[in-house]
PDB file of N, CA and C in Angstrom:
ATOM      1  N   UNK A   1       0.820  -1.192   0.000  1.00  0.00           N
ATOM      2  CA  UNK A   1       0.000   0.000   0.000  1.00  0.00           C
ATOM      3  C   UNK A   1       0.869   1.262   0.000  1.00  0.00           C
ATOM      4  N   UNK A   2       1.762   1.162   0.740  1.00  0.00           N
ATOM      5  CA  UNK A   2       2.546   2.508   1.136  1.00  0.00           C
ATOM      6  C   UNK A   2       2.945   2.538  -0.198  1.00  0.00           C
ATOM      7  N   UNK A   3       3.776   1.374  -1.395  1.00  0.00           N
ATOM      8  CA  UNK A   3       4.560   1.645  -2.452  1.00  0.00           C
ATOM      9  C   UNK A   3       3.502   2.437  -3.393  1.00  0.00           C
ATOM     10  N   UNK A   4       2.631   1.891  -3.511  1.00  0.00           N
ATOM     11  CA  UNK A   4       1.494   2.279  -4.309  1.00  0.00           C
ATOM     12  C   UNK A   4       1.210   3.816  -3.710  1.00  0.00           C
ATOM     13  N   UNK A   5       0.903   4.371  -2.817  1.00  0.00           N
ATOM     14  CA  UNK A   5       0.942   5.324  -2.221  1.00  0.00           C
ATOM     15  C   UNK A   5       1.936   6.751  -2.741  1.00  0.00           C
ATOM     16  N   UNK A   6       3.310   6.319  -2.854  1.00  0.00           N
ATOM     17  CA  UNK A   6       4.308   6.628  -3.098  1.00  0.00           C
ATOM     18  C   UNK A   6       4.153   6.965  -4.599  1.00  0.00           C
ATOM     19  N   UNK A   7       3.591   6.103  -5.457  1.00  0.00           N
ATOM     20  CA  UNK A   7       3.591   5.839  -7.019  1.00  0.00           C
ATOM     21  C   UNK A   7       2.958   6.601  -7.160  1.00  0.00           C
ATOM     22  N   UNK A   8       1.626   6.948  -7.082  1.00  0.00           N
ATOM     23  CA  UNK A   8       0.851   7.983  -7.176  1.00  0.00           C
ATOM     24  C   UNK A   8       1.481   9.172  -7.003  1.00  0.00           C
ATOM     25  N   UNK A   9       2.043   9.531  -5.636  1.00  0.00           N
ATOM     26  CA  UNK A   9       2.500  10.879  -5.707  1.00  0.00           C
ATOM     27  C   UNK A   9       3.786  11.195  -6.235  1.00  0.00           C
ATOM     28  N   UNK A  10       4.728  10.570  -6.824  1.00  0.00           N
ATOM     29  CA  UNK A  10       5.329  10.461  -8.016  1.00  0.00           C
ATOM     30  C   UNK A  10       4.763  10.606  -9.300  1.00  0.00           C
ATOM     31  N   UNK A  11       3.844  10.208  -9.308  1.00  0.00           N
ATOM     32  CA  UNK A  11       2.772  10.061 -11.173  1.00  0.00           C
ATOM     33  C   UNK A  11       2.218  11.820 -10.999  1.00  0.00           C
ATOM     34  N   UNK A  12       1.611  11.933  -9.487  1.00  0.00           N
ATOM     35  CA  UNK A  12       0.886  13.281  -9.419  1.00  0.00           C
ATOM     36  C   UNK A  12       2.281  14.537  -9.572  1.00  0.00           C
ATOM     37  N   UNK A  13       3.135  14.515  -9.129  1.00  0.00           N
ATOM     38  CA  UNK A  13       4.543  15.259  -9.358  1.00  0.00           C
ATOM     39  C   UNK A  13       4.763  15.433 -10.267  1.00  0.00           C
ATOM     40  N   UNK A  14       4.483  14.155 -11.505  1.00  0.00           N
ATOM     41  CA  UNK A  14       5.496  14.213 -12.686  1.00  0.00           C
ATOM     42  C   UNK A  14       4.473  14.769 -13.546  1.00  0.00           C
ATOM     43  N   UNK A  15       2.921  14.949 -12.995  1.00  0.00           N
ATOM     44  CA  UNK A  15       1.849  15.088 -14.264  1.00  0.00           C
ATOM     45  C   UNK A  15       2.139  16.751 -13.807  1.00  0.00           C
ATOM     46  N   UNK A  16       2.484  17.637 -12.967  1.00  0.00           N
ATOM     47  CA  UNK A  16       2.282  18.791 -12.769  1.00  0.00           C
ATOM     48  C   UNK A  16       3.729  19.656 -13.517  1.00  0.00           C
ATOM     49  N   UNK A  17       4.560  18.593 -14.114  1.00  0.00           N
ATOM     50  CA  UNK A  17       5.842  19.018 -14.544  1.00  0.00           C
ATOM     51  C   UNK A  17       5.711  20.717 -15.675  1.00  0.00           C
ATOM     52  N   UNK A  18       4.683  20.532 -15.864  1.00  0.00           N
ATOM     53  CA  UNK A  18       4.095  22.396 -16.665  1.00  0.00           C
ATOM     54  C   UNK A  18       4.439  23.138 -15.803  1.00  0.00           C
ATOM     55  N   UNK A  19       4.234  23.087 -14.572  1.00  0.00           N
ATOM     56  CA  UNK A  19       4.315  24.441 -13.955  1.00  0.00           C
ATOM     57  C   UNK A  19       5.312  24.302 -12.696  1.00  0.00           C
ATOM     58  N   UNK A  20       6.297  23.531 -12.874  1.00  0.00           N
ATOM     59  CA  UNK A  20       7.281  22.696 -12.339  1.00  0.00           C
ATOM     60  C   UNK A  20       8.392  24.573 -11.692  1.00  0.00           C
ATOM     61  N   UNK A  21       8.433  24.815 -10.615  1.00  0.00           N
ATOM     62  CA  UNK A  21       9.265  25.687 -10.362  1.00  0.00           C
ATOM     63  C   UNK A  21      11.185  25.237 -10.652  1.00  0.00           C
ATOM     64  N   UNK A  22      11.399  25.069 -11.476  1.00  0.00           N
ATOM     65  CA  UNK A  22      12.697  24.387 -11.723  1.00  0.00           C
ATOM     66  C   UNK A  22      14.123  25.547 -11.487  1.00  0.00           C
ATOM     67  N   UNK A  23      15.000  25.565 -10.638  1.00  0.00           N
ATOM     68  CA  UNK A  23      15.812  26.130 -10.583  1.00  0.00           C
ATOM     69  C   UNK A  23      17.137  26.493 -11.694  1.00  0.00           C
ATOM     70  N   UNK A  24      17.886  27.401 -11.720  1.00  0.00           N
ATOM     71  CA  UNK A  24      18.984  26.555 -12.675  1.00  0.00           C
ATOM     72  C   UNK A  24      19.750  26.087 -12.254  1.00  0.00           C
ATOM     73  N   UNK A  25      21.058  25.268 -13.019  1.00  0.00           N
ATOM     74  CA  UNK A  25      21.884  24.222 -12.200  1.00  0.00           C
ATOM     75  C   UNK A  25      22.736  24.884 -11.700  1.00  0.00           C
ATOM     76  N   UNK A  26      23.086  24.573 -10.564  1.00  0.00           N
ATOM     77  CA  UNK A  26      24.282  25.275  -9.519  1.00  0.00           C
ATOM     78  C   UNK A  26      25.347  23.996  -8.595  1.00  0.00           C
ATOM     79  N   UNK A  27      26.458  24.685  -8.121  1.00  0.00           N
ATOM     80  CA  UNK A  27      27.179  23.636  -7.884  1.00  0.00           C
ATOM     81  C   UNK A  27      26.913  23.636  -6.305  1.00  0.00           C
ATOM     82  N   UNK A  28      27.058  23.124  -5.681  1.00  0.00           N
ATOM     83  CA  UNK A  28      26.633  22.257  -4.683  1.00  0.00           C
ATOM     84  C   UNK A  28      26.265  23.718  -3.226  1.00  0.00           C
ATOM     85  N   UNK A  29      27.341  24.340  -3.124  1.00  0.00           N
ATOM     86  CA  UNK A  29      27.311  25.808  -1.959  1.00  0.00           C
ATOM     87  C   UNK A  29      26.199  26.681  -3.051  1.00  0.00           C
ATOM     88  N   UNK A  30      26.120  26.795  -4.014  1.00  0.00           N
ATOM     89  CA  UNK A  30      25.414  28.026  -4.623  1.00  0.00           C
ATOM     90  C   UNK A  30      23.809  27.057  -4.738  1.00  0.00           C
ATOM     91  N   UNK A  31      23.357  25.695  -4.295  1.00  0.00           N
ATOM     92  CA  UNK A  31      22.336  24.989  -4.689  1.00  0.00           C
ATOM     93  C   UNK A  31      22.042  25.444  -2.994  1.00  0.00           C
ATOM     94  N   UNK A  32      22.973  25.031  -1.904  1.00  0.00           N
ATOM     95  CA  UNK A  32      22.336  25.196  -0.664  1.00  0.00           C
ATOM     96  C   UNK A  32      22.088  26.560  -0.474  1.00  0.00           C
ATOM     97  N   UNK A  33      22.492  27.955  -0.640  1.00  0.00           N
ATOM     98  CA  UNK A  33      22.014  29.005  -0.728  1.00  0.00           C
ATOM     99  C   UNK A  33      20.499  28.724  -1.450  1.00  0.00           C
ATOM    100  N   UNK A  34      20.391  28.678  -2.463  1.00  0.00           N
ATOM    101  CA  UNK A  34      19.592  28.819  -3.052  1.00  0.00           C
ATOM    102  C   UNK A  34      18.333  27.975  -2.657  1.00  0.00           C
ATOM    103  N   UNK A  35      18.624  26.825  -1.879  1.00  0.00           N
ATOM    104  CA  UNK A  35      17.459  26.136  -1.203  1.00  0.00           C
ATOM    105  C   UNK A  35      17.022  27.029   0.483  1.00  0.00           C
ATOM    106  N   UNK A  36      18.214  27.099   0.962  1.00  0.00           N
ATOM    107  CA  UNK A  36      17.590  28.388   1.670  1.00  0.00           C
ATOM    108  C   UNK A  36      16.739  29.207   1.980  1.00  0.00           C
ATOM    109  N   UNK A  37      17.122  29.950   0.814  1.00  0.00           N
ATOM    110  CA  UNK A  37      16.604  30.799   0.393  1.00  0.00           C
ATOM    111  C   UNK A  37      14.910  30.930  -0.006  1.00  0.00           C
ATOM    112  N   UNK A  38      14.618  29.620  -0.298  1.00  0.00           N
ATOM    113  CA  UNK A  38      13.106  28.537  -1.425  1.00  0.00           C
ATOM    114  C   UNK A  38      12.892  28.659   0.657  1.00  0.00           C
ATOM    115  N   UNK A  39      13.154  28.149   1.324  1.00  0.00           N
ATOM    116  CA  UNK A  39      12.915  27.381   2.142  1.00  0.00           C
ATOM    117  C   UNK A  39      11.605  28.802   3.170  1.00  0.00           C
ATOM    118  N   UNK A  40      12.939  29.777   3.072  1.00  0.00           N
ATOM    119  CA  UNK A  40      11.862  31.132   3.556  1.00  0.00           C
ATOM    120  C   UNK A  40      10.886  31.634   3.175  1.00  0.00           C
ATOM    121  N   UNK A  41      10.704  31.460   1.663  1.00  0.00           N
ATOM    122  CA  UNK A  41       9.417  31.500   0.564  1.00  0.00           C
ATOM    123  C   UNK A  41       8.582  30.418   0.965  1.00  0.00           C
ATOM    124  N   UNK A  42       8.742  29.392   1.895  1.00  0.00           N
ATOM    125  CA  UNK A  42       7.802  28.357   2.000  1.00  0.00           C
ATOM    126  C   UNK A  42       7.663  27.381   1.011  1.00  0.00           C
ATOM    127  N   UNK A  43       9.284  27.191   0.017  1.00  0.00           N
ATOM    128  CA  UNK A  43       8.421  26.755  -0.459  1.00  0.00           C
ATOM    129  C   UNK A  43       9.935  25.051  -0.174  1.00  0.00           C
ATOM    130  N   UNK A  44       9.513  23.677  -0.941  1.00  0.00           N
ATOM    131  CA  UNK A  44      10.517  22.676  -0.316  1.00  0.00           C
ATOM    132  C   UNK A  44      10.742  22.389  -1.928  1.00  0.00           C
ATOM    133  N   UNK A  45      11.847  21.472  -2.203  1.00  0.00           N
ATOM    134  CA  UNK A  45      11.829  20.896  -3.281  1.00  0.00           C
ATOM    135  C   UNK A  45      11.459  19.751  -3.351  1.00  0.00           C
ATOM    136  N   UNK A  46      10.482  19.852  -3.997  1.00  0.00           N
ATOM    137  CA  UNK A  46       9.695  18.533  -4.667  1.00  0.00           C
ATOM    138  C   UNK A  46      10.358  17.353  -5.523  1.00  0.00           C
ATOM    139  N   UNK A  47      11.323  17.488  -6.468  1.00  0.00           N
ATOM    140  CA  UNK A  47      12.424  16.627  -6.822  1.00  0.00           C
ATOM    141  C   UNK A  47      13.909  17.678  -6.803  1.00  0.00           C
ATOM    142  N   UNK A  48      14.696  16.872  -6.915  1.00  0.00           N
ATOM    143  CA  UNK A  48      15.947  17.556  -6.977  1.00  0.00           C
ATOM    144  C   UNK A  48      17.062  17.051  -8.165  1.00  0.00           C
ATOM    145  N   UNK A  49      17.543  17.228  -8.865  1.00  0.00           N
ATOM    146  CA  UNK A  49      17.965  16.017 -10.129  1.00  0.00           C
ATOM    147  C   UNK A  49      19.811  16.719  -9.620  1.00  0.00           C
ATOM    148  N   UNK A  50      20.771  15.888  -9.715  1.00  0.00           N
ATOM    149  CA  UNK A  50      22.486  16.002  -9.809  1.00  0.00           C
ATOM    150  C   UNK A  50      22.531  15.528 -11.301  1.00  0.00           C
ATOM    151  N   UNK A  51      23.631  16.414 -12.046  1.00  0.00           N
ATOM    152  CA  UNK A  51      24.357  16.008 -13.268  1.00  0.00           C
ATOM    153  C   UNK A  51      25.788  16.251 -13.504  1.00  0.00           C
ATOM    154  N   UNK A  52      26.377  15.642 -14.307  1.00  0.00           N
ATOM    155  CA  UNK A  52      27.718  15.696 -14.321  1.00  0.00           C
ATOM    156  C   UNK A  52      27.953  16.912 -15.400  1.00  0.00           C
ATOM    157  N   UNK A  53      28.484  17.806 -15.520  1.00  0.00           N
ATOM    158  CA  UNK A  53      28.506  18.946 -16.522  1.00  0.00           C
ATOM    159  C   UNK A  53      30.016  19.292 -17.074  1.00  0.00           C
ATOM    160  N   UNK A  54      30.887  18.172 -17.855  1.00  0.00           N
ATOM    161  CA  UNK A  54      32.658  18.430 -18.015  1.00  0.00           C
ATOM    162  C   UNK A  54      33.295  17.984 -16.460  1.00  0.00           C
ATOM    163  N   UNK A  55      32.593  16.732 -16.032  1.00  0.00           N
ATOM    164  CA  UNK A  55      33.350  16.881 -14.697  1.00  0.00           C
ATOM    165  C   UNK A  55      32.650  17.432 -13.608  1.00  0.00           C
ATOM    166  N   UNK A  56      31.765  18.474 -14.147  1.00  0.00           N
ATOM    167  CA  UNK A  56      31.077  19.555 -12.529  1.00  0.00           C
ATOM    168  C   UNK A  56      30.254  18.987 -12.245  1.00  0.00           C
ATOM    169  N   UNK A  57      29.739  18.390 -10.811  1.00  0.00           N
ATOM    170  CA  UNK A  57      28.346  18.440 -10.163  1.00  0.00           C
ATOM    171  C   UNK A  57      28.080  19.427 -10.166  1.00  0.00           C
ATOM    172  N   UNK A  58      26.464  19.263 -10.647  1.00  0.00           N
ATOM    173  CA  UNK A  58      25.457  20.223 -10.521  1.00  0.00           C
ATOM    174  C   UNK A  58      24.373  19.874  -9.774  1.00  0.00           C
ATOM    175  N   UNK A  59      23.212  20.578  -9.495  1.00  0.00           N
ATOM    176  CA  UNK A  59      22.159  20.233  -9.293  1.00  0.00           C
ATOM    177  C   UNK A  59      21.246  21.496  -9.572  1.00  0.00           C
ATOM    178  N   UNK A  60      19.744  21.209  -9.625  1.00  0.00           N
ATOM    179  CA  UNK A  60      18.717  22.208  -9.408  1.00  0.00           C
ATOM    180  C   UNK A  60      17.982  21.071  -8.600  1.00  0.00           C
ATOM    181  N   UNK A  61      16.958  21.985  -8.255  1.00  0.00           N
ATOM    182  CA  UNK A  61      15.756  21.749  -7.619  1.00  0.00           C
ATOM    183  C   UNK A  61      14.042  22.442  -8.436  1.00  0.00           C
ATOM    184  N   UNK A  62      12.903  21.570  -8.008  1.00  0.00           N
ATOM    185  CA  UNK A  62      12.265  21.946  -9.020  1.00  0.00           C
ATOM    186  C   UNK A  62      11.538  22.416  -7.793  1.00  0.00           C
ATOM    187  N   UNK A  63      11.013  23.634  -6.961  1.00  0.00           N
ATOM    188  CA  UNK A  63      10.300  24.053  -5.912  1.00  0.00           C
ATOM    189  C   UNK A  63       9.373  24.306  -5.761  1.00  0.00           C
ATOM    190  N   UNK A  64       8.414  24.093  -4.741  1.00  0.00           N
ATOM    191  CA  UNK A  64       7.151  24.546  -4.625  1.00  0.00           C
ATOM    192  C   UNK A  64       6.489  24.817  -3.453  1.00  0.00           C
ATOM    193  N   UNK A  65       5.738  25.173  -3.614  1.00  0.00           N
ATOM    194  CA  UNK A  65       4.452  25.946  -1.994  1.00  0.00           C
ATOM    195  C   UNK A  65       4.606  24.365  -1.289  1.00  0.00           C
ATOM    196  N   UNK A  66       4.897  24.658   0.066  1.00  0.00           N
ATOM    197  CA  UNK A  66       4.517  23.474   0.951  1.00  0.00           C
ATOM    198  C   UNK A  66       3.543  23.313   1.615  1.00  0.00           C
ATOM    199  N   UNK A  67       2.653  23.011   1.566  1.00  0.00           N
ATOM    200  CA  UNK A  67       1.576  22.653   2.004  1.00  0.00           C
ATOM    201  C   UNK A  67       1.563  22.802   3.547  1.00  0.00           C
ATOM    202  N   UNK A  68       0.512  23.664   4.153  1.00  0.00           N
ATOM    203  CA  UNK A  68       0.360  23.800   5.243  1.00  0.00           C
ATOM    204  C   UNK A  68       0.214  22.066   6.164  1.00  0.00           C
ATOM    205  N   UNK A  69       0.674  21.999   7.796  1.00  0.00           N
ATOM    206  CA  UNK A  69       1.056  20.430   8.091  1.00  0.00           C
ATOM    207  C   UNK A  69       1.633  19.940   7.510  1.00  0.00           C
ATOM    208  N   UNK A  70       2.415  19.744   6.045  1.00  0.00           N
ATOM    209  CA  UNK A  70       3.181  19.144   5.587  1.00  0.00           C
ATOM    210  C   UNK A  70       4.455  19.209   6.154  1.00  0.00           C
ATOM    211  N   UNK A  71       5.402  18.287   5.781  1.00  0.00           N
ATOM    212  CA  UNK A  71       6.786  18.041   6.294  1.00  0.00           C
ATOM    213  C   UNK A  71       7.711  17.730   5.211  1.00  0.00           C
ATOM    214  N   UNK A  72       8.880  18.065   4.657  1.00  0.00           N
ATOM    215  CA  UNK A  72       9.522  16.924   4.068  1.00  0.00           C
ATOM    216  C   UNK A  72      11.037  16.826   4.520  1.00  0.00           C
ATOM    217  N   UNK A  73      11.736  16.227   3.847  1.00  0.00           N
ATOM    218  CA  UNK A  73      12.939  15.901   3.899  1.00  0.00           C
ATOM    219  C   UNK A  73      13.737  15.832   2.540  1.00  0.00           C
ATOM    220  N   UNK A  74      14.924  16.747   2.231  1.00  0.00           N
ATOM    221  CA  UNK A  74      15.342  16.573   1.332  1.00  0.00           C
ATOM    222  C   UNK A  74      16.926  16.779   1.148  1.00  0.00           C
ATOM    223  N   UNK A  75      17.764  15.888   0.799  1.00  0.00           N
ATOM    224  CA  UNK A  75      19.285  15.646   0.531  1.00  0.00           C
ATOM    225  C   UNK A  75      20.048  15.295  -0.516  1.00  0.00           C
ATOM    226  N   UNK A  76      20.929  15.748  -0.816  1.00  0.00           N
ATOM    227  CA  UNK A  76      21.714  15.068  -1.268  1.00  0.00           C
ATOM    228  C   UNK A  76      23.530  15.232  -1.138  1.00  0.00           C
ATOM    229  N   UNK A  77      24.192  14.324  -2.311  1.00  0.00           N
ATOM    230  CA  UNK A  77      26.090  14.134  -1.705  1.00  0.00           C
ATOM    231  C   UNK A  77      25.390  12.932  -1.218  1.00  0.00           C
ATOM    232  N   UNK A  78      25.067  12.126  -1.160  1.00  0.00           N
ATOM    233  CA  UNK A  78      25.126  10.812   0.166  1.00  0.00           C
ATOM    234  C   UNK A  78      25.404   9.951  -0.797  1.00  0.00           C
ATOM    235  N   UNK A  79      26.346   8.835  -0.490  1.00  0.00           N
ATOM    236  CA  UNK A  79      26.576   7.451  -0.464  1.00  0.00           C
ATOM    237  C   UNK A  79      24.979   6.755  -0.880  1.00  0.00           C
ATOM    238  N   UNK A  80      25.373   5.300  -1.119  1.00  0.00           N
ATOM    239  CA  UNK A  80      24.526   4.570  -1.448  1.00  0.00           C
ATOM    240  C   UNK A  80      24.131   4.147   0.536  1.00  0.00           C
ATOM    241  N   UNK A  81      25.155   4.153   0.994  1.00  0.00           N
ATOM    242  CA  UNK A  81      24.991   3.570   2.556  1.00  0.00           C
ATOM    243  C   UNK A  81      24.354   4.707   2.828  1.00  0.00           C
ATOM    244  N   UNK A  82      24.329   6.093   3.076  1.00  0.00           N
ATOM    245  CA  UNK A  82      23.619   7.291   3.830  1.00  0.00           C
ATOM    246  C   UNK A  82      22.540   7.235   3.003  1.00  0.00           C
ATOM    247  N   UNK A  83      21.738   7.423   1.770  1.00  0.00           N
ATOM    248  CA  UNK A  83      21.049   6.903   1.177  1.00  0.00           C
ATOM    249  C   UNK A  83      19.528   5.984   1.918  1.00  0.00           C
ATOM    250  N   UNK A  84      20.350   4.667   1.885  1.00  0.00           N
ATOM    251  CA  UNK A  84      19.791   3.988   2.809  1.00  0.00           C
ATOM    252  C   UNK A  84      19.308   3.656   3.747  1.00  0.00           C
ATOM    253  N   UNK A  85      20.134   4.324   4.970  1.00  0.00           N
ATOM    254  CA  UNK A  85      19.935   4.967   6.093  1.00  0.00           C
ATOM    255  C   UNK A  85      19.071   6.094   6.241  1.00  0.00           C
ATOM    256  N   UNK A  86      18.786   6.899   5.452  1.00  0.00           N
ATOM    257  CA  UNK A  86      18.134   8.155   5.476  1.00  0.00           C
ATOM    258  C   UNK A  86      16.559   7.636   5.131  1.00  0.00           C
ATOM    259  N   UNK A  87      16.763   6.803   4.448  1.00  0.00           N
ATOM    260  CA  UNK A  87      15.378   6.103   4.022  1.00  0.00           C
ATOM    261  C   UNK A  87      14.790   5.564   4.976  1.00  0.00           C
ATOM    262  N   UNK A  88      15.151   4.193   5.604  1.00  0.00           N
ATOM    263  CA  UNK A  88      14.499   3.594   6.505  1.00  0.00           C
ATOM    264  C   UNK A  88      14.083   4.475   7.547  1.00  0.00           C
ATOM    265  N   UNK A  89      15.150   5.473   8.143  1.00  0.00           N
ATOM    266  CA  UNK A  89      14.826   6.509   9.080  1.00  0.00           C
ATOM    267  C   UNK A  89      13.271   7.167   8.925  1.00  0.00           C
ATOM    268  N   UNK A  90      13.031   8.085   7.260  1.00  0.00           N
ATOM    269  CA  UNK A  90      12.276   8.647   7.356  1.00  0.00           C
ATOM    270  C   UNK A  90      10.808   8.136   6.816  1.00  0.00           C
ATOM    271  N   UNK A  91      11.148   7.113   6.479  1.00  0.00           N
ATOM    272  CA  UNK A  91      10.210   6.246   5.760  1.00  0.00           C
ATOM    273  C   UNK A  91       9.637   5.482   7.281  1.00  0.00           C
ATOM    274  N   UNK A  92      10.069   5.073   8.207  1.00  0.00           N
ATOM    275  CA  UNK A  92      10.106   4.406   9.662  1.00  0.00           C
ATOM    276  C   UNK A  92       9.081   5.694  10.392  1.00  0.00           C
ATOM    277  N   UNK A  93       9.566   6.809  10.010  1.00  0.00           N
ATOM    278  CA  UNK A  93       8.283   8.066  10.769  1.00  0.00           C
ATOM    279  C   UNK A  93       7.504   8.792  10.059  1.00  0.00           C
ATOM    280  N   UNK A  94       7.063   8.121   8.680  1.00  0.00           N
ATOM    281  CA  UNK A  94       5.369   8.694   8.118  1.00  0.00           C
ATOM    282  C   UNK A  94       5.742   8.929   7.317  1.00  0.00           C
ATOM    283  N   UNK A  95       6.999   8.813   6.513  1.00  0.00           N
ATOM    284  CA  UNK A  95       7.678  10.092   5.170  1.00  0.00           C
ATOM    285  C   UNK A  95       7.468   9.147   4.262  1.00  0.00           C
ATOM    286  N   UNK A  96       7.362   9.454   2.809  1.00  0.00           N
ATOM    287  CA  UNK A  96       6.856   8.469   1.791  1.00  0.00           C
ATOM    288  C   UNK A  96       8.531   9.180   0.451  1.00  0.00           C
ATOM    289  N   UNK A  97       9.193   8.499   0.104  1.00  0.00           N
ATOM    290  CA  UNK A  97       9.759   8.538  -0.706  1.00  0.00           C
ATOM    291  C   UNK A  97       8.743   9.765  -1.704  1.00  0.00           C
ATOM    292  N   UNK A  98       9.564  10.162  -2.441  1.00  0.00           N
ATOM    293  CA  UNK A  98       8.734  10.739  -3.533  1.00  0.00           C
ATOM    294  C   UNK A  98       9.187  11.383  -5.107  1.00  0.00           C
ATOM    295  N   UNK A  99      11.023  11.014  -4.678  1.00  0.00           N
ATOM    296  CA  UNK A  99      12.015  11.627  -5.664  1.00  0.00           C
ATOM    297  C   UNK A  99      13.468  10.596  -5.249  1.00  0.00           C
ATOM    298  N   UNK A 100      13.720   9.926  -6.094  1.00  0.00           N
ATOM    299  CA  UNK A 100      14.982   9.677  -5.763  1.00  0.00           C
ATOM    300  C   UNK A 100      15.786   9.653  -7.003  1.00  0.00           C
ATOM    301  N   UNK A 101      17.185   9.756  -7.330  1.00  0.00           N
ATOM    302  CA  UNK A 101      17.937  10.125  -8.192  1.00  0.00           C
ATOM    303  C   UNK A 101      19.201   9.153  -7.794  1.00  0.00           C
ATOM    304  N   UNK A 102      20.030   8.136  -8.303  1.00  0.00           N
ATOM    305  CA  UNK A 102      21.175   8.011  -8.312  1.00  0.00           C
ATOM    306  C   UNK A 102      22.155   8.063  -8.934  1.00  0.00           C
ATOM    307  N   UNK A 103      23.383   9.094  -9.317  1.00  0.00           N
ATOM    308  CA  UNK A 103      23.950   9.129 -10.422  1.00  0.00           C
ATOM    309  C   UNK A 103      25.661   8.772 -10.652  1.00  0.00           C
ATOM    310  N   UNK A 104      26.354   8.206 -11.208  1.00  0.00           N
ATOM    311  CA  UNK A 104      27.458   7.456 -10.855  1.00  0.00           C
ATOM    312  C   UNK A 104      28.869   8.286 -11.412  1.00  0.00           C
ATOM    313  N   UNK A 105      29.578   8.790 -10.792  1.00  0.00           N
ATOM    314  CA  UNK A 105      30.309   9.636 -11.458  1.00  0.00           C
ATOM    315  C   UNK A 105      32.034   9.663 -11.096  1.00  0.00           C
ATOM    316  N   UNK A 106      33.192   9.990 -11.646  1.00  0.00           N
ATOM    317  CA  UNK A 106      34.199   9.900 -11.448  1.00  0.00           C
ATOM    318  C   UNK A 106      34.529   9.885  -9.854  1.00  0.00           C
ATOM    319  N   UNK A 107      33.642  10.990  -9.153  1.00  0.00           N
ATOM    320  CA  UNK A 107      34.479  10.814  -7.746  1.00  0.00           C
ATOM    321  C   UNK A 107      33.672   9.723  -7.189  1.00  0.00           C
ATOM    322  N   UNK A 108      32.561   9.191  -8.056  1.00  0.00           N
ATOM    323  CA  UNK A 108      31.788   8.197  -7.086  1.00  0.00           C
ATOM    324  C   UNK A 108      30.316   8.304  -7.235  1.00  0.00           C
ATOM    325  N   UNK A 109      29.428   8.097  -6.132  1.00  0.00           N
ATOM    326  CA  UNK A 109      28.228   8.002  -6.354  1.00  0.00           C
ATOM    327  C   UNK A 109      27.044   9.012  -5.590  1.00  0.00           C
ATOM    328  N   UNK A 110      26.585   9.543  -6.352  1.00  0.00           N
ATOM    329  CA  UNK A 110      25.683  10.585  -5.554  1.00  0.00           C
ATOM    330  C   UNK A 110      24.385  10.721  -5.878  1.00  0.00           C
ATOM    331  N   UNK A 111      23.174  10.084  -4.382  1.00  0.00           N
ATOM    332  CA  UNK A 111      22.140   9.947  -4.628  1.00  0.00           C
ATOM    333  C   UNK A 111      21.630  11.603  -3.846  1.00  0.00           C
ATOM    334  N   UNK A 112      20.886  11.751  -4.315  1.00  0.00           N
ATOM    335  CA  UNK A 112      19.563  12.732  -4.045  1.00  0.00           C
ATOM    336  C   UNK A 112      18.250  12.385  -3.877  1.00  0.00           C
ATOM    337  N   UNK A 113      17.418  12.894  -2.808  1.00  0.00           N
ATOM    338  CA  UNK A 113      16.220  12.377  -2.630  1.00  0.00           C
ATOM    339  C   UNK A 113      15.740  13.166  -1.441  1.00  0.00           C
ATOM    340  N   UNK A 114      14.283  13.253  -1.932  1.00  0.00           N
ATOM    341  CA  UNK A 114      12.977  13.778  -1.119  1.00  0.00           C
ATOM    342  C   UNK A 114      11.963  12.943  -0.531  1.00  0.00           C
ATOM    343  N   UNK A 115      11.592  13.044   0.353  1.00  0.00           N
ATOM    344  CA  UNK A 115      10.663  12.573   1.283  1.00  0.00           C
ATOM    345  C   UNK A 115       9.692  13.462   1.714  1.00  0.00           C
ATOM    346  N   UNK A 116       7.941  13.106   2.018  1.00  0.00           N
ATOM    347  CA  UNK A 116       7.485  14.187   1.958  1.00  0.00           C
ATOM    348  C   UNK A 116       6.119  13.294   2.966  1.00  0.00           C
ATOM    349  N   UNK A 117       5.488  14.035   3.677  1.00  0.00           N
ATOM    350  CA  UNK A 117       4.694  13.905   4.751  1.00  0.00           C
ATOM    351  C   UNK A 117       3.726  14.692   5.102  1.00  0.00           C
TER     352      UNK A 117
END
């Protein structure tokens, strides 16, 4: 139930991609400013995508209004092990997956992911 749960609000995320607040790509200190920043606007990132750009990590975030009572959780830089850990954690207290990204790159491996409640 919960996966199915999850699927949906993934399907409902990806059907709203029109009006998708999408950031541009920034490297990792200029992405945490910039989530910050989203964070005082109220608003969380809903997915977050990392790419390799000549070598550079990047990332954006695609942002939006958080829903009053809502909660989420969102990271990335982690290991496949922190990853994991971060999951069972928030998935263990009501949080439903809702974005995850893993991408494999010269220095290694870097997942990103949102959780949302």
């Amino acid at each position: 139930m919960r996966m199915l749960f999850a699927l949906m609000l993934f399907a409902a995320a990806g059907a709203q991609s029109a009006h998708a607040g999408w950031s541009k790509w920034m490297d990792h200190t200029s992405y945490h400013s910039y989530f910050n920043w989203q964070r005082t606007l109220g608003k969380y990132p809903a997915k977050v995508e990392v790419g390799n750009f000549d070598g550079h990590i990047k990332y954006r975030g695609d942002f939006r209004k958080l829903p009053s009572g809502s909660g989420f959780a969102s990271f990335r830089r982690m290991s496949d092990a922190q990853f994991n850990a971060k999951n069972s954690h928030f998935t263990s207290k009501g949080f439903v997956l809702v974005w995850h990204q893993r991408m494999v790159h010269d220095g290694g491996v870097d997942n990103v992911a949102t959780w949302f409640k």
